[in-house]
C-alpha atoms as a PDB file:
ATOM      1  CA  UNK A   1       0.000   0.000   0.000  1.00  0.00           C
ATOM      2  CA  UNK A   2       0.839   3.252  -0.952  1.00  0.00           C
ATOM      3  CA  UNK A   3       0.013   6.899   1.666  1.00  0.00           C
ATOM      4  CA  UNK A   4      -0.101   9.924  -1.312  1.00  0.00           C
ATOM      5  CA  UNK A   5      -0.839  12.981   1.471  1.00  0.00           C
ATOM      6  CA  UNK A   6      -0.571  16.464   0.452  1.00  0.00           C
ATOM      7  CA  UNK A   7      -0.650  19.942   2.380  1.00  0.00           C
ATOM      8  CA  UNK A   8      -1.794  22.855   0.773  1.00  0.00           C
ATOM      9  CA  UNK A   9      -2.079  26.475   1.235  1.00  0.00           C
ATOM     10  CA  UNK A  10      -4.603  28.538  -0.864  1.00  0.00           C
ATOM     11  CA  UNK A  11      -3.734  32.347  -1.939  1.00  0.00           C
ATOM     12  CA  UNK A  12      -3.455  35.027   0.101  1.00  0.00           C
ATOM     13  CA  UNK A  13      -6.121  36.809  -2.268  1.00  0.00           C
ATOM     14  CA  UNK A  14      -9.400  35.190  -0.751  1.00  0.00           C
ATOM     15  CA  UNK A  15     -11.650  36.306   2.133  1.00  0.00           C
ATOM     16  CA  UNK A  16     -11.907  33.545   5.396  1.00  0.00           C
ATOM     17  CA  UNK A  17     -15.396  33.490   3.915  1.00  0.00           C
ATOM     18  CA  UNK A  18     -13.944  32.491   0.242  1.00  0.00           C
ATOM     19  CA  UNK A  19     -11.807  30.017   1.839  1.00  0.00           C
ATOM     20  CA  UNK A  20     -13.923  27.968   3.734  1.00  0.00           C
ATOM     21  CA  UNK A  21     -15.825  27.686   0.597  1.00  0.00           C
ATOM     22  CA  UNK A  22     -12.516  26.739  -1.798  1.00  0.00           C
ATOM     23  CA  UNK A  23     -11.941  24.169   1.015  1.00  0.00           C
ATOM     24  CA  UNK A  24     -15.293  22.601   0.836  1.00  0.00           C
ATOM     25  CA  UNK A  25     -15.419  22.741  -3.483  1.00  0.00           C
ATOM     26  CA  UNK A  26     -11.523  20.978  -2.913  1.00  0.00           C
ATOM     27  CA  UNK A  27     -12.945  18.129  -0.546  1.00  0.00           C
ATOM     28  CA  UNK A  28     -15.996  17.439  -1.919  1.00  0.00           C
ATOM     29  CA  UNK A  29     -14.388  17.329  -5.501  1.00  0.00           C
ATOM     30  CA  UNK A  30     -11.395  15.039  -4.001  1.00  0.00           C
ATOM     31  CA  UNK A  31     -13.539  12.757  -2.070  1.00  0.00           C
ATOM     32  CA  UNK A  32     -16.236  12.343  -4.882  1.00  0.00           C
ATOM     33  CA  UNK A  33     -13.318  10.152  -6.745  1.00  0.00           C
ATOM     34  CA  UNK A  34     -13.568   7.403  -4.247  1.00  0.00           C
ATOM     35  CA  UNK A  35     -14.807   4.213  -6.139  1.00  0.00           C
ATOM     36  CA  UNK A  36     -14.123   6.187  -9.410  1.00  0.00           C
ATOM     37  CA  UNK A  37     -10.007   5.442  -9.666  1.00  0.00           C
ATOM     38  CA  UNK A  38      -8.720   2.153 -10.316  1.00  0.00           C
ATOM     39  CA  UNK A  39      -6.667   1.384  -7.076  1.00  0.00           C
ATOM     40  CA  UNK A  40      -6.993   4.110  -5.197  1.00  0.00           C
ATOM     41  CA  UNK A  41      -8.146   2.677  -1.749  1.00  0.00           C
ATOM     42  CA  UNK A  42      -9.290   5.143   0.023  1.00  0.00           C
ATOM     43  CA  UNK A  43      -9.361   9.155   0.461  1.00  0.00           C
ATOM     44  CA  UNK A  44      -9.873  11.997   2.845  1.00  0.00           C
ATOM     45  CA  UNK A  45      -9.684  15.736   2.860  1.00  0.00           C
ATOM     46  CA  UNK A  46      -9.185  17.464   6.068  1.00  0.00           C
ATOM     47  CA  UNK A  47     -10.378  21.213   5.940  1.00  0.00           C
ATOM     48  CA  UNK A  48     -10.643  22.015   9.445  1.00  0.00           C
ATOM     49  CA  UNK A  49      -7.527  22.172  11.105  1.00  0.00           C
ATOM     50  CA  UNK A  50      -6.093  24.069  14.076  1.00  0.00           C
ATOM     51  CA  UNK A  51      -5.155  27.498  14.324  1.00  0.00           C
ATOM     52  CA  UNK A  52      -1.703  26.541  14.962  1.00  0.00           C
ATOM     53  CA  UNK A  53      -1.547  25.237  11.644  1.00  0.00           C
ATOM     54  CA  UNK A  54       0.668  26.620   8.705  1.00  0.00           C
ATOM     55  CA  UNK A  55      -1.476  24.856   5.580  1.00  0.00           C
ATOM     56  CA  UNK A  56      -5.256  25.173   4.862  1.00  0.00           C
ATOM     57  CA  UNK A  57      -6.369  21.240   3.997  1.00  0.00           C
ATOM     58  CA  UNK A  58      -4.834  18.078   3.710  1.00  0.00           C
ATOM     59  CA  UNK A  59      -5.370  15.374   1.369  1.00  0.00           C
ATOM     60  CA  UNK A  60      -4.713  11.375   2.773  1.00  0.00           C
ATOM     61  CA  UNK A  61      -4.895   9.478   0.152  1.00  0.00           C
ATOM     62  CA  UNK A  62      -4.202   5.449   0.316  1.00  0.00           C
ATOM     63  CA  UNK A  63      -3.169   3.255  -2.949  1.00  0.00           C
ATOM     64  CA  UNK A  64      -2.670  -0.306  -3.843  1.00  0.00           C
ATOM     65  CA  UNK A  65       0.397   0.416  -5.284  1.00  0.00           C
ATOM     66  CA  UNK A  66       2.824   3.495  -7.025  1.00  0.00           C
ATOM     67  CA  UNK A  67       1.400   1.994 -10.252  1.00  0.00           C
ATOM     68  CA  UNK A  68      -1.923   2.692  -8.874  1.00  0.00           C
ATOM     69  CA  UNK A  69      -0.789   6.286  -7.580  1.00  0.00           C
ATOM     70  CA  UNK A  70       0.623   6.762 -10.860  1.00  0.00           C
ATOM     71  CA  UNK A  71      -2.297   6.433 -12.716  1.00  0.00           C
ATOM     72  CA  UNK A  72      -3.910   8.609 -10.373  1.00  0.00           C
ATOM     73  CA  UNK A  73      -1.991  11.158 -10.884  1.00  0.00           C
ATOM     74  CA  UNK A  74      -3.158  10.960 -15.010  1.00  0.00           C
ATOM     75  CA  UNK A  75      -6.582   9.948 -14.414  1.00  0.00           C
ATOM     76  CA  UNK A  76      -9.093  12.440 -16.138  1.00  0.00           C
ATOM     77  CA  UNK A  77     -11.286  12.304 -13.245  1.00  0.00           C
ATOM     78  CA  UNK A  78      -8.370  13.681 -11.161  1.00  0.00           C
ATOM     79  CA  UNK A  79      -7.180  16.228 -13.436  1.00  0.00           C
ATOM     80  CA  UNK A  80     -10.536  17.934 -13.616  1.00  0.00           C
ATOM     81  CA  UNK A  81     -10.804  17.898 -10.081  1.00  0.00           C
ATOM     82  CA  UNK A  82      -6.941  19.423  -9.685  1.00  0.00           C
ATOM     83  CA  UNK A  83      -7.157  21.720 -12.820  1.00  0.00           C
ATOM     84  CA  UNK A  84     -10.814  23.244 -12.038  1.00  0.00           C
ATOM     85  CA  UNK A  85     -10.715  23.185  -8.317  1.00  0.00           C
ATOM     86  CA  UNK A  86      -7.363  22.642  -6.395  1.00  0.00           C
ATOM     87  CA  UNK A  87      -4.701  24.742  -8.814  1.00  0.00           C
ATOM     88  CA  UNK A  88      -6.489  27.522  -9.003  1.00  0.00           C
ATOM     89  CA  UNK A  89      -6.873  28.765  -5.421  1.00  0.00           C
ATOM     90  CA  UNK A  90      -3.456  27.027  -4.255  1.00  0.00           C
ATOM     91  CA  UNK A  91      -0.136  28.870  -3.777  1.00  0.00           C
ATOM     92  CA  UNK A  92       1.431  26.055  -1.939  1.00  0.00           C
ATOM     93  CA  UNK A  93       0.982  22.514  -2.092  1.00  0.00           C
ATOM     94  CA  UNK A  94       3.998  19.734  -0.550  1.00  0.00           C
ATOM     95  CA  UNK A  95       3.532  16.364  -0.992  1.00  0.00           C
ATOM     96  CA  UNK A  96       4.813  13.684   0.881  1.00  0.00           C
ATOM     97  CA  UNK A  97       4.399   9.660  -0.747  1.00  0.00           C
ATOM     98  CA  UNK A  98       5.395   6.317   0.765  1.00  0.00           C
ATOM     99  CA  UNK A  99       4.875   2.652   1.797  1.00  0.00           C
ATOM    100  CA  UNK A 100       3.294   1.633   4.348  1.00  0.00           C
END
């Protein structure tokens, strides 16, 4: 199995009120792939972290595989979701993969 978990900050740009709805667009869009990517196991979006925090949401993600991530990562389901409503409103994003 395979953890694919990301941290991102959005832009500086948006209201708290614009960025509690980014972060709900970002984990309903990310969750809504569950079921719809071959291998990919499971996945969770955390938008409501502490104030102590330094990012905005987090994505945990769990694969079969790195094939599986892989394909993921090409998947036109995914790409939508990343190109329409994660790149957009992100100015950071750090990624962190491995086996577990």
């Amino acid at each position: 199995m395979v953890k694919h978990v990301i941290l991102w900050t959005l832009k500086e740009e948006y209201s708290d009120e614009q960025k509690k709805e980014i972060k709900k667009d970002i984990k309903a869009g990310l969750e809504g792939l569950k079921g719809r990517i071959p291998g990919l196991v499971d996945i969770q979006v955390n938008i409501d972290g502490l104030a102590s925090s330094n990012a905005d949401l987090m994505l945990d993600s769990t694969f079969e595989d790195e094939a599986s991530l892989k394909g993921y990562a090409v998947h036109p389901e995914h790409v939508a979701v990343a190109d329409g409503k994660v790149r957009p409103y992100t100015a950071i994003r750090s990624c962190l993969d491995y086996t577990i």
